[in-house]
Protein backbone atom coordinates (compact mmCIF):
# COMPACT_ATOMS: atom_id res chain seq x y z
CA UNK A 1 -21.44 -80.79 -45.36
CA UNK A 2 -19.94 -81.03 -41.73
CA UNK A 3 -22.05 -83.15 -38.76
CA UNK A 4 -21.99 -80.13 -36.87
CA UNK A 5 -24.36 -78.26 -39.33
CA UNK A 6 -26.55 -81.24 -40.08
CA UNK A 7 -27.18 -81.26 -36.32
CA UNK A 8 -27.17 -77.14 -35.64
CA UNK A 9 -30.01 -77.27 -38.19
CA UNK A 10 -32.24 -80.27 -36.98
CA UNK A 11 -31.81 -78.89 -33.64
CA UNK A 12 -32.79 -75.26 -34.40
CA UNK A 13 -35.67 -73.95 -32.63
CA UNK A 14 -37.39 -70.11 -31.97
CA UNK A 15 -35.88 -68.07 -29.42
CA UNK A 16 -36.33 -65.10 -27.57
CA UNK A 17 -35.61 -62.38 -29.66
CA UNK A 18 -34.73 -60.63 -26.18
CA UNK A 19 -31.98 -63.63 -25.23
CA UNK A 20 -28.53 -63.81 -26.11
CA UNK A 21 -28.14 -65.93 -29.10
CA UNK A 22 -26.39 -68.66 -29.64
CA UNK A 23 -22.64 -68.41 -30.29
CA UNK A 24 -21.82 -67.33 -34.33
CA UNK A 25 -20.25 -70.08 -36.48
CA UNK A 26 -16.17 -69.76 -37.03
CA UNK A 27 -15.96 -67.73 -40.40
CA UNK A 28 -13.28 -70.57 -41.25
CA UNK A 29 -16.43 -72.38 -42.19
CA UNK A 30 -16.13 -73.96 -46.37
CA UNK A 31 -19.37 -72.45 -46.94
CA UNK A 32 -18.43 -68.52 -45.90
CA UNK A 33 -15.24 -69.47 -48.28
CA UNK A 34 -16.90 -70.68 -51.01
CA UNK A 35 -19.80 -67.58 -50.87
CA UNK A 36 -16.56 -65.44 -50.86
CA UNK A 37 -16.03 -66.27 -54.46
CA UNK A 38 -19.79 -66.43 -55.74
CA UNK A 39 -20.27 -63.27 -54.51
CA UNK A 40 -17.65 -61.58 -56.14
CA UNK A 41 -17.52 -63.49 -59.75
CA UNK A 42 -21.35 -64.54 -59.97
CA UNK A 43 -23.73 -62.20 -58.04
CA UNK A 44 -23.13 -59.72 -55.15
CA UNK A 45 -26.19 -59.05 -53.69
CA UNK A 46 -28.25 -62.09 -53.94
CA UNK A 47 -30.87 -63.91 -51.84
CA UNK A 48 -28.83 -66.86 -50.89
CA UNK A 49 -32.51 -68.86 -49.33
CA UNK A 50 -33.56 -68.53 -52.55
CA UNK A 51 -31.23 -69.53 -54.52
CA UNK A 52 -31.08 -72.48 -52.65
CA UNK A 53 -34.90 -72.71 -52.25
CA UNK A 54 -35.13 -72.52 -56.22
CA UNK A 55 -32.51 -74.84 -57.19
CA UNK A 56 -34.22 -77.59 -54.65
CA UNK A 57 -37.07 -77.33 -56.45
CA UNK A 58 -35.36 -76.96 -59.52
CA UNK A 59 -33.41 -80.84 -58.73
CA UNK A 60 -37.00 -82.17 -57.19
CA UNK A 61 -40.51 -81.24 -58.39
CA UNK A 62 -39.20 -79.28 -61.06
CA UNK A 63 -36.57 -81.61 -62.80
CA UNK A 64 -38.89 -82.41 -65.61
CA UNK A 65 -39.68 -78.42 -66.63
CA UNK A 66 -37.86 -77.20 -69.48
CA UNK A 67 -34.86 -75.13 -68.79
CA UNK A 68 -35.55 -72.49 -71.22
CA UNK A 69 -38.89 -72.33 -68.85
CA UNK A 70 -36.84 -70.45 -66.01
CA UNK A 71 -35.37 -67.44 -65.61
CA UNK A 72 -31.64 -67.03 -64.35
CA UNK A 73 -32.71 -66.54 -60.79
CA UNK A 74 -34.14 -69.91 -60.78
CA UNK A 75 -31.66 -71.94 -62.69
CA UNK A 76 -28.79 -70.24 -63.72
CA UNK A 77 -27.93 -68.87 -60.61
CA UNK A 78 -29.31 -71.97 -58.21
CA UNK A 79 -26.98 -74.12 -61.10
CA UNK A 80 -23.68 -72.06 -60.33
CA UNK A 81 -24.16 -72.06 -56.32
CA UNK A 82 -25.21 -75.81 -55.96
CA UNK A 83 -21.69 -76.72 -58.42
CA UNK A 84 -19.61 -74.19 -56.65
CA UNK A 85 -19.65 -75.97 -53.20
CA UNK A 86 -18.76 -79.90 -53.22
CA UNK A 87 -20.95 -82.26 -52.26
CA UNK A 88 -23.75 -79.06 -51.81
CA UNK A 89 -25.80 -80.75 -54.45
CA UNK A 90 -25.98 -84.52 -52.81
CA UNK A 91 -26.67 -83.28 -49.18
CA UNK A 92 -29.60 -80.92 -49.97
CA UNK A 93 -31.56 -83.68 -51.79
CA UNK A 94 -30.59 -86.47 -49.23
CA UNK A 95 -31.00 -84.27 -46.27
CA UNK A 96 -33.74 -84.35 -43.61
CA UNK A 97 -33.07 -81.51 -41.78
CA UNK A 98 -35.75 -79.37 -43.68
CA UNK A 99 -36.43 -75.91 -44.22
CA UNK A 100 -34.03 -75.47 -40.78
CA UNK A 101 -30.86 -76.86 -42.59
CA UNK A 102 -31.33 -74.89 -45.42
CA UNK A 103 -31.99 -71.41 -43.10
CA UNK A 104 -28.07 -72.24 -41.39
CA UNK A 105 -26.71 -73.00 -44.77
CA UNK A 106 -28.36 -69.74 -46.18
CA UNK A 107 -27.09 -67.67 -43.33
CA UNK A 108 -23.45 -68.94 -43.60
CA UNK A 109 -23.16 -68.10 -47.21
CA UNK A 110 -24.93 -64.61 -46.18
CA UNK A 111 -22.18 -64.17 -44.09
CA UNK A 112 -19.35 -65.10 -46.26
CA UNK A 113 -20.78 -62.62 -49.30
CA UNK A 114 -21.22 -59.94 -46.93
CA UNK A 115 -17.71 -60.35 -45.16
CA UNK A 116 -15.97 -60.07 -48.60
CA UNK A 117 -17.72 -57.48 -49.75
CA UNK A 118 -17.27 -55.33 -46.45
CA UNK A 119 -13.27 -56.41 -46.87
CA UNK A 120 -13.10 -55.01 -50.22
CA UNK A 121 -14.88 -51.81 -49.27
CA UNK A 122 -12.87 -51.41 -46.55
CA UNK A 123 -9.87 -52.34 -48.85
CA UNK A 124 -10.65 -49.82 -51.43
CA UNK A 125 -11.50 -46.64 -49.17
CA UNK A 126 -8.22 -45.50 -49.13
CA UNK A 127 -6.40 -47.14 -52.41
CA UNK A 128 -9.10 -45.20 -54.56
CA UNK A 129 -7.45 -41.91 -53.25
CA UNK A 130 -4.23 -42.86 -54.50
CA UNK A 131 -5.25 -43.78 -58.12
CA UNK A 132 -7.25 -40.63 -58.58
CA UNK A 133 -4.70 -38.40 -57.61
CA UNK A 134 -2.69 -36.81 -60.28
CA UNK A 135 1.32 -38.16 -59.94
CA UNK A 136 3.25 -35.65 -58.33
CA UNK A 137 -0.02 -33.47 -56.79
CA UNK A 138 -2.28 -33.51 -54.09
CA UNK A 139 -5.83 -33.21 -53.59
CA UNK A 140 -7.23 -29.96 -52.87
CA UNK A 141 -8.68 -30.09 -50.95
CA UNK A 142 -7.57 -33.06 -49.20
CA UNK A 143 -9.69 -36.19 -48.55
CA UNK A 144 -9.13 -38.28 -45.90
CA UNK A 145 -8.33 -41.99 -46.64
CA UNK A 146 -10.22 -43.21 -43.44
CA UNK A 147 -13.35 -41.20 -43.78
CA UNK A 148 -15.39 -40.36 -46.57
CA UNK A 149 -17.95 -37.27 -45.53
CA UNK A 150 -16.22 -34.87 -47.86
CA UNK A 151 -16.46 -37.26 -50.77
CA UNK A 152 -18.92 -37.41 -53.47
CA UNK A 153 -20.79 -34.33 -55.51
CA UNK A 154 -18.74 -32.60 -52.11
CA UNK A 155 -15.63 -32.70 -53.86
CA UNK A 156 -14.42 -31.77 -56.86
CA UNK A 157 -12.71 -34.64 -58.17
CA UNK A 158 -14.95 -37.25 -56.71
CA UNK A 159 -17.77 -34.88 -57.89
CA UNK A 160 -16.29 -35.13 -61.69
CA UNK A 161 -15.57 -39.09 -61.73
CA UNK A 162 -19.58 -39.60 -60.04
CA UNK A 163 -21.04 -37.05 -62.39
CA UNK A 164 -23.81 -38.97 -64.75
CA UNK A 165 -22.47 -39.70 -68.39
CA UNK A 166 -24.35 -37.12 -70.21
CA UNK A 167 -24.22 -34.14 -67.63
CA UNK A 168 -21.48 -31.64 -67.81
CA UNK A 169 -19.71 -30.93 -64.15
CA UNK A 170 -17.70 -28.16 -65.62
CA UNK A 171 -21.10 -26.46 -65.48
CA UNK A 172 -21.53 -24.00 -62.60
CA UNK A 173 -25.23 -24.96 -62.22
CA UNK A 174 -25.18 -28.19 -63.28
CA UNK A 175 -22.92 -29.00 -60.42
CA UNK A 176 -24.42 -26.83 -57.70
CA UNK A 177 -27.20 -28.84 -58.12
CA UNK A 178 -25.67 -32.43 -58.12
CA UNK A 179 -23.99 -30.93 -54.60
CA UNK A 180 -27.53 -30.00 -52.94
CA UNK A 181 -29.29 -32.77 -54.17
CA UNK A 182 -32.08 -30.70 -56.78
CA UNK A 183 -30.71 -33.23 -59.71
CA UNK A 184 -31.36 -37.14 -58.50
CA UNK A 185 -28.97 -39.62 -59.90
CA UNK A 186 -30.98 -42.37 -60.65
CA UNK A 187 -29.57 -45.97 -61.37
CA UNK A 188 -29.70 -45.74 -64.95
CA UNK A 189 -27.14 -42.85 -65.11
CA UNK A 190 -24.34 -44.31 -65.11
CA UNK A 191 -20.89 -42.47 -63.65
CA UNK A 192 -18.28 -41.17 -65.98
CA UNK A 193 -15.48 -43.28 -64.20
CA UNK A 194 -16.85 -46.36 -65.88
CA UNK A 195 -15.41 -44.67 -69.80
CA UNK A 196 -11.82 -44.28 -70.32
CA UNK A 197 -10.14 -40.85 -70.25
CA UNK A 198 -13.61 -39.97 -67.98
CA UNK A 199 -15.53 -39.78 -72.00
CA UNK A 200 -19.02 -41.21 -72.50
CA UNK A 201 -17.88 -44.32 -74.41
CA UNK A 202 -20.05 -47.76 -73.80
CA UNK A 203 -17.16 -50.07 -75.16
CA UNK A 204 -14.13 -48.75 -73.55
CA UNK A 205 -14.57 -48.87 -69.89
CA UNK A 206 -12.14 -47.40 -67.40
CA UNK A 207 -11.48 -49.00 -64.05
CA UNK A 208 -8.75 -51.11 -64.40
CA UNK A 209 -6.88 -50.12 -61.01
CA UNK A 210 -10.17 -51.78 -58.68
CA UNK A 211 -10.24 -54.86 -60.85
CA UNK A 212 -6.28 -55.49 -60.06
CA UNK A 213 -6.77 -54.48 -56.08
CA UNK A 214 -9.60 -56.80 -56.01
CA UNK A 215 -8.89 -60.05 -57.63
CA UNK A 216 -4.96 -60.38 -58.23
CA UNK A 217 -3.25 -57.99 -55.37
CA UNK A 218 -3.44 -54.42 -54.42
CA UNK A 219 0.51 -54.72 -55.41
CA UNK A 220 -0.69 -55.81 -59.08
CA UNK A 221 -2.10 -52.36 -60.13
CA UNK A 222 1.27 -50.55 -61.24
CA UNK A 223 2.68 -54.11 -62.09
CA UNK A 224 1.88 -57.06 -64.64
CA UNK A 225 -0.13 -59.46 -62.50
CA UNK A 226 1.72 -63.23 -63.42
CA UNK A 227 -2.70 -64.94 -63.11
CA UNK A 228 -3.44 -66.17 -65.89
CA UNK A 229 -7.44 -66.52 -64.99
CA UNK A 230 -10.12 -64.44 -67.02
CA UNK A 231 -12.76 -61.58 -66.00
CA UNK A 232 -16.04 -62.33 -65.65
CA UNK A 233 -19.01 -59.97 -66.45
CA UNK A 234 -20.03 -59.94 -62.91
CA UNK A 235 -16.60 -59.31 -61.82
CA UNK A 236 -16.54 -56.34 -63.76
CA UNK A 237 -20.33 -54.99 -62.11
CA UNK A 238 -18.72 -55.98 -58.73
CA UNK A 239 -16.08 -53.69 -58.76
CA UNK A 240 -18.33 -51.22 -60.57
CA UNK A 241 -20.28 -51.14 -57.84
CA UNK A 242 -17.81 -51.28 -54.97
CA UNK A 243 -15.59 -47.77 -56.60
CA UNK A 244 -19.21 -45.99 -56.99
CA UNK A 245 -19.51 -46.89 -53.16
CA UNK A 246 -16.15 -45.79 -52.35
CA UNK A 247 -15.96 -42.44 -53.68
CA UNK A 248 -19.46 -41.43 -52.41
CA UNK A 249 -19.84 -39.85 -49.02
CA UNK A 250 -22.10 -42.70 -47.86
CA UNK A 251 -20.21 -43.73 -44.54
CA UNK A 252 -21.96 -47.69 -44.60
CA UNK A 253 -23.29 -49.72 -47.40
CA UNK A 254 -27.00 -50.52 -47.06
CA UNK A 255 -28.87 -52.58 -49.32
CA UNK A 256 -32.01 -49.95 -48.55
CA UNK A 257 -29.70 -47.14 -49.11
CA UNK A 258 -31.66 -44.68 -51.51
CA UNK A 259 -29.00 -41.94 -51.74
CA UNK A 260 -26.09 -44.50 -53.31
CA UNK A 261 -28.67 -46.89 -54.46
CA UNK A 262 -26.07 -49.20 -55.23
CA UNK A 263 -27.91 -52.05 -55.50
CA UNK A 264 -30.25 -51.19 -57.93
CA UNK A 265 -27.05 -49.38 -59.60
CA UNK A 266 -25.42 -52.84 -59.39
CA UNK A 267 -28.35 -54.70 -61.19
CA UNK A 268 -28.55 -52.09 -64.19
CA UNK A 269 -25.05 -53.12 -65.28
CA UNK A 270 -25.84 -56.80 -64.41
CA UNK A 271 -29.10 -56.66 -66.45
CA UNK A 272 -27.71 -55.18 -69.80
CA UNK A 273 -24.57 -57.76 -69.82
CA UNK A 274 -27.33 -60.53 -69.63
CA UNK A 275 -29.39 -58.80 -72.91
CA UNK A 276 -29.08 -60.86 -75.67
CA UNK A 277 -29.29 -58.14 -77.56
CA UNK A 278 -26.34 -56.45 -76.73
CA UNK A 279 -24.32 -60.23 -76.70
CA UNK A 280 -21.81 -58.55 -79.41
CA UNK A 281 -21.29 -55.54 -77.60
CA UNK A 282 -20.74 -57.33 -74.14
CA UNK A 283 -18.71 -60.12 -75.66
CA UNK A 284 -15.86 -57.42 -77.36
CA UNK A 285 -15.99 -55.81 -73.64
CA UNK A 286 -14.99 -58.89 -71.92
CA UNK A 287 -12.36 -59.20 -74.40
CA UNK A 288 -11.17 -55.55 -73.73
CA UNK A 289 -11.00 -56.24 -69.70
CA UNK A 290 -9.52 -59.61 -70.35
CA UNK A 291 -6.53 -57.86 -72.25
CA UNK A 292 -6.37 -54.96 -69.18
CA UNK A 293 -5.88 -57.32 -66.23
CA UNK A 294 -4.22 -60.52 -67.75
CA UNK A 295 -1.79 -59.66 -70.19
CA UNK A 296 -1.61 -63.23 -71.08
CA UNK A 297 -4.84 -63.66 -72.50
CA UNK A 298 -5.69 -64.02 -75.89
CA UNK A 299 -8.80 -64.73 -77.97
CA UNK A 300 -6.40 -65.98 -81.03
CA UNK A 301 -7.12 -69.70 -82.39
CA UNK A 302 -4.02 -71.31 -83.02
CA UNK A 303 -4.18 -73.98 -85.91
CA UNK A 304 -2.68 -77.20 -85.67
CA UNK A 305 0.72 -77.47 -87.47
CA UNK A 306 0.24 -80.31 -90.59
CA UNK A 307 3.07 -82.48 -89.28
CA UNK A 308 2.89 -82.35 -85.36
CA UNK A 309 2.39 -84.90 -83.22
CA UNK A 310 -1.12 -83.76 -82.50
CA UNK A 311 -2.28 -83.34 -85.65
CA UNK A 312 -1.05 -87.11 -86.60
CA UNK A 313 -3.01 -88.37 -83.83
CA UNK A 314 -6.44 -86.37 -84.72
CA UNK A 315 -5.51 -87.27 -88.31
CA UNK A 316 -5.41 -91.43 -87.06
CA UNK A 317 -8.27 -91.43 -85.19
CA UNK A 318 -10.38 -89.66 -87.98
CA UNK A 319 -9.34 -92.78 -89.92
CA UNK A 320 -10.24 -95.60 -87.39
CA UNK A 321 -13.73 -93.73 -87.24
CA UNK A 322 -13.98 -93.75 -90.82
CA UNK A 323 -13.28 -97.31 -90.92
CA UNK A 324 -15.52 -98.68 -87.97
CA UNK A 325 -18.44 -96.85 -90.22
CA UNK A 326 -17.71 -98.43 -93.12
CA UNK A 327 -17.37 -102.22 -91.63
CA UNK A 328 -20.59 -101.23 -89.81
CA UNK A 329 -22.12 -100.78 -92.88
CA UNK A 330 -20.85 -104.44 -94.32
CA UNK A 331 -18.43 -102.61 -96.49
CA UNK A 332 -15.01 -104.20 -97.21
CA UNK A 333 -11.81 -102.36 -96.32
């Protein structure tokens, strides 16, 4: 942690809410960088005061509670953010500027989340046009890749890939009302662009194209991205989120936004890759993603060949620890 912010928040005081602020931090700040990533791979839309609130309580008066005691919002995720930024850790429990320091580092990783998120929305707007429309056609009628007030039960093809899993949008009536609003799409309904081929099926997921634009390159989607990292659930209910957004008509993401709802939409998925119950389930779908966006990756175990090198060495130190048991036992060798 810089001097600057150790002093910005030891020196932080009320103002006018009237007055001209004080002037915004550089975004080139480590802490908008590193809240970049958490957002996107751990959790989107979280309250980053307290996360950090629960995981120093977590390190201080809590450090004797069980773990199994807390739920993820007050160790898993405090756990990941506190490890994700060096020395974050070490300077909250040595610090003295108080509830102030931890209000400035709070609002810089606000600020990073947010910024990403508003990139890849912006990012997306247009790109999500291009993958939905058939090769060699057009969109009729056309949508514009700027603006996004004909999208959504307005259009027809936007209208089919947002229509709940379960409802039919060939149907007349059925889609008349998803257009003026008499059928409310409710968080739990979840769109049919999540299955492949646009078919209600919970273990084949479609949205590779987002995934690609997002987290190798937008160049990536029609080519074999050369990363070699892996997806994580999140991830996945990131970009989830983020293509639901983009082919609304919703002009500006809102976390109070009741017509897109996306964050409660956002927290469904999270919710039911965290069941325990469905660990099988969730586990095979990682593995499916995993094989879509890194065609390098591979569950496989590989066994040791008899006679290499490696297997010689395992082979000699499972025979030193065999001996150092048996002299420790006053045995003769």
């Amino acid at each position: 942690m810089s001097q600057d912010q150790q002093s910005c928040g030891q020196r932080r005081k009320p103002v006018d809410a009237l007055q001209l602020g004080p002037r915004k931090r550089p975004a080139t700040d480590p802490l908008v960088h590193y809240s970049h990533h958490f957002g996107r791979t751990v959790h989107a839309l979280c309250n980053f005061q307290a996360l950090l609130t629960n995981g120093i309580l977590r390190m201080g008066e809590l450090a004797d509670t069980p773990e199994e005691n807390f739920t993820a919002e007050y160790f898993t995720f405090p756990q990941k953010l506190l490890k994700s930024v060096a020395g974050l850790e070490e300077h909250l429990m040595q610090s003295e500027g108080g509830e102030d320091e931890v209000d400035v580092i709070a609002e810089l990783l606000t600020k990073g989340a947010s910024g990403a998120r508003g990139d890849d929305t912006k990012s997306l707007k247009g790109s999500v046009l291009d993958w939905i429309t058939p090769k060699g056609q057009s969109l009729v009628p056309p949508l514009a890749h700027n603006m996004k007030i004909d999208r959504g039960f307005h259009h027809e093809w936007t209208g089919a890939l947002l229509c709940p899993a379960g409802l039919n949008w060939s149907n007349s009536k059925m889609k008349t009302k998803l257009k003026n609003g008499e059928i409310i799409v409710t968080r739990d309904q979840w769109p049919l662009f999540l299955y492949a081929d646009y078919h209600y099926d919970p273990e084949d997921p479609w949205n590779v194209c987002a995934y690609k634009h997002v987290f190798t390159s937008p160049s990536s989607v029609d080519k074999e991205p050369k990363a070699t990292r892996s997806v994580t659930l999140p991830s996945i209910t990131y970009i989830a989120m983020q293509v639901r957004f983009t082919l609304t008509s919703s002009p500006v993401f809102s976390h109070t936004d009741t017509v897109t709802d996306s964050e409660r939409f956002y927290n469904s998925i999270f919710d039911i890759f965290e069941d325990s119950d469905e660990k099988q389930e969730v586990d095979d779908l990682a593995i499916w993603w995993n094989r879509q966006i890194f065609p390098s990756y591979s569950t496989a175990q590989r066994p040791l060949m008899k006679n290499s090198a490696l297997a010689r060495i395992r082979e000699k130190r499972a025979q030193m620890k065999e001996l150092s048991v048996t002299d420790g036992d006053g045995g003769s060798v």
